[in-house]
C-alpha atoms as a PDB file:
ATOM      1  CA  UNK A   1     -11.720   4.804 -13.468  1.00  0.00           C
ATOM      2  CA  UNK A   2      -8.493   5.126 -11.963  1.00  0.00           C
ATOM      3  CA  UNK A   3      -7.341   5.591  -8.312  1.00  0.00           C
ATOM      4  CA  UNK A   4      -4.375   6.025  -6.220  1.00  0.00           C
ATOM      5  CA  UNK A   5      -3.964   5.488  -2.175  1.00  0.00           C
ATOM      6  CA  UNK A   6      -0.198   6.211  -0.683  1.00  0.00           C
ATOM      7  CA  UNK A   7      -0.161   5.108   2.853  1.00  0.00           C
ATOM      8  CA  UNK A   8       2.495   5.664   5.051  1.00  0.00           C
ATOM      9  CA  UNK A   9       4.300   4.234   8.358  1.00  0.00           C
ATOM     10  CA  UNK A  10       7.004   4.881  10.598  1.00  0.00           C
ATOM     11  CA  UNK A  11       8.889   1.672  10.569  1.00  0.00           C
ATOM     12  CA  UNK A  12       8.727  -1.394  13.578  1.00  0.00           C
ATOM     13  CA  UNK A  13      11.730  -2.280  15.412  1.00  0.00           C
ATOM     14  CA  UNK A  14      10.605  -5.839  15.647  1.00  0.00           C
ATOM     15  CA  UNK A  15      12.061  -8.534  17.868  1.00  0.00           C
ATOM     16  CA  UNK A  16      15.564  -8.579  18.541  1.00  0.00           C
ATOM     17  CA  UNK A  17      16.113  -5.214  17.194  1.00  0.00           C
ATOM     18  CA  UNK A  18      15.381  -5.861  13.790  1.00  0.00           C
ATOM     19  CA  UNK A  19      13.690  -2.710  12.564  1.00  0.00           C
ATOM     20  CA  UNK A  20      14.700   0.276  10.811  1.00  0.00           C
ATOM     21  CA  UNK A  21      14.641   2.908  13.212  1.00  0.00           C
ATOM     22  CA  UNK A  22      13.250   6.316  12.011  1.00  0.00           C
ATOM     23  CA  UNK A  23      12.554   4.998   8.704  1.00  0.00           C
ATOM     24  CA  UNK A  24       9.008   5.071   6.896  1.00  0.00           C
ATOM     25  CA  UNK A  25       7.451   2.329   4.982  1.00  0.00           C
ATOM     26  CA  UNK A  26       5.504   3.314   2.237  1.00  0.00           C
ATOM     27  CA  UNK A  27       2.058   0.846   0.703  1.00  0.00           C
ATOM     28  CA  UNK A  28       0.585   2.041  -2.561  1.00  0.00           C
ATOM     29  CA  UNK A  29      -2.544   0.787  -4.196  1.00  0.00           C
ATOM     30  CA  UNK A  30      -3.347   1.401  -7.883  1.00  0.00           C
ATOM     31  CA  UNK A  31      -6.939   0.585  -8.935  1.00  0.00           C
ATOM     32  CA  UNK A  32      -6.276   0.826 -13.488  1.00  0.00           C
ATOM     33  CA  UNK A  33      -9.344  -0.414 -15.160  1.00  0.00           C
ATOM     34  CA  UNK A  34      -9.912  -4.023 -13.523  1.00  0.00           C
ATOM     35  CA  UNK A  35      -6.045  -4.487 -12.388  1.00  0.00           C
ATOM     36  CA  UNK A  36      -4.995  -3.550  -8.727  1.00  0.00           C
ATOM     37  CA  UNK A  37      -1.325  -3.372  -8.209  1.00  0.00           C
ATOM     38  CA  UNK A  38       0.000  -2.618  -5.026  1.00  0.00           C
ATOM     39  CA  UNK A  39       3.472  -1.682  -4.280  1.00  0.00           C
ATOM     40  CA  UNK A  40       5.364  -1.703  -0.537  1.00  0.00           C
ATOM     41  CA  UNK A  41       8.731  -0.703   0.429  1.00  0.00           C
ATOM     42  CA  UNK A  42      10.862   1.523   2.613  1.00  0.00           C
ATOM     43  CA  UNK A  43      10.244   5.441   1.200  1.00  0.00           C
ATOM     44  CA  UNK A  44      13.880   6.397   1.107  1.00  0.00           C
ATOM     45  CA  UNK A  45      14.451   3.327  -1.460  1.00  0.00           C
ATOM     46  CA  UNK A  46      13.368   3.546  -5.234  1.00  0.00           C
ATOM     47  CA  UNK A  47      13.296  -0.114  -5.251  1.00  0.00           C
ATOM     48  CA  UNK A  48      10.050  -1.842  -3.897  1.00  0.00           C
ATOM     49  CA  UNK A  49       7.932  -5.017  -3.801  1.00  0.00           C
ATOM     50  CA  UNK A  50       4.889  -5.646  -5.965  1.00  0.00           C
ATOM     51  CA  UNK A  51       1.704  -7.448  -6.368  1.00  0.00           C
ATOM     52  CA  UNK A  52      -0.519  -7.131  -9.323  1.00  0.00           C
ATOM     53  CA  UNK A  53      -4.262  -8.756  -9.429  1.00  0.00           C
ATOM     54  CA  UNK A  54      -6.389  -8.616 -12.060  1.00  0.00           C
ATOM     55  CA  UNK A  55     -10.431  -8.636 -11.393  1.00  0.00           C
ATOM     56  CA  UNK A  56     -14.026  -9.430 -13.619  1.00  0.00           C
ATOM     57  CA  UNK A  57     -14.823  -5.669 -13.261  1.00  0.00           C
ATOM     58  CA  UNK A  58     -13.427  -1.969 -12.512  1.00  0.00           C
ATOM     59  CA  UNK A  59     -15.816  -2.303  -9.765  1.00  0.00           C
ATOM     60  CA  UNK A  60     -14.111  -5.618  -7.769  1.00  0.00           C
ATOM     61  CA  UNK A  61     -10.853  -3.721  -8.113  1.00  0.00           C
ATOM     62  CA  UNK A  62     -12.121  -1.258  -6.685  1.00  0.00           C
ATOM     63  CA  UNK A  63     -13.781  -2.458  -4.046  1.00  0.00           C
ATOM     64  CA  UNK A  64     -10.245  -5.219  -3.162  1.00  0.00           C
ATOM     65  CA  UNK A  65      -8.462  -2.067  -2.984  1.00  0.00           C
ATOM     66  CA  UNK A  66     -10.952  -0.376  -0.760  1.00  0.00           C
ATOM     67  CA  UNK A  67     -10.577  -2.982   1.538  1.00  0.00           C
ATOM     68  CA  UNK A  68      -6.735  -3.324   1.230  1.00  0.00           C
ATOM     69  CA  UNK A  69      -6.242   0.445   2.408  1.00  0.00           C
ATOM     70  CA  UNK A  70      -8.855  -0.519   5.308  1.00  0.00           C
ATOM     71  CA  UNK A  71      -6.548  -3.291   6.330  1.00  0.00           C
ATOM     72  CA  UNK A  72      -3.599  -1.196   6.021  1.00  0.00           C
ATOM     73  CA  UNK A  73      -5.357   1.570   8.047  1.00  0.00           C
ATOM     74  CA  UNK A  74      -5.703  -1.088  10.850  1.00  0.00           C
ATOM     75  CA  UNK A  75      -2.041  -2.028  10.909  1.00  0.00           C
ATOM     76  CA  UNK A  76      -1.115   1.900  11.505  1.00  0.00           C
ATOM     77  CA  UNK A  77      -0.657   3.541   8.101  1.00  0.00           C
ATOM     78  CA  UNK A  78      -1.926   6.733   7.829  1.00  0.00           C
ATOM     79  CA  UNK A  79      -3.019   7.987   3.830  1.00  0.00           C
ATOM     80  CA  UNK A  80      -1.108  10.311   2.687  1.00  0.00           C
ATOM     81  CA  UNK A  81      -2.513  11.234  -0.228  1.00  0.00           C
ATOM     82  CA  UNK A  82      -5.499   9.630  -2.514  1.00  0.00           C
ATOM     83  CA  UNK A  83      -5.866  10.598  -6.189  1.00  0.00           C
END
């Protein structure tokens, strides 16, 4: 089984000022088999940061990514799309 989440966010200005105004900040999660990889950048850059995990079962992956786009959810991303 294979899934896809794309979650987006307008970007914080943190503290001092630090923050990319006006710019979204994009969070992928990729459930392949029993590998999540998860991918999180700015949107209007190609280049991004990854993590990939590797679980006992399709079904952990799953589930870790479930709870990934929860967390996600909770820090102010909004899905765009799921596939």
């Amino acid at each position: 089984m294979n899934k896809k989440w794309c979650l987006l966010k307008a970007s914080d200005s943190g503290p001092m000022g630090r923050g990319q105004n006006g710019k979204k900040k994009v969070y992928e999660v990729t459930v392949t088999d029993s590998t999540l990889v998860c991918e999180w950048g700015m949107a209007e850059l190609a280049r991004r940061q990854s993590s990939t995990m590797v679980y006992s079962s399709n079904q952990a992956a799953y589930a870790a990514a479930i709870n990934k786009v929860y967390a996600k959810q909770d820090g102010g991303y909004e899905i765009a799309y799921a596939v």
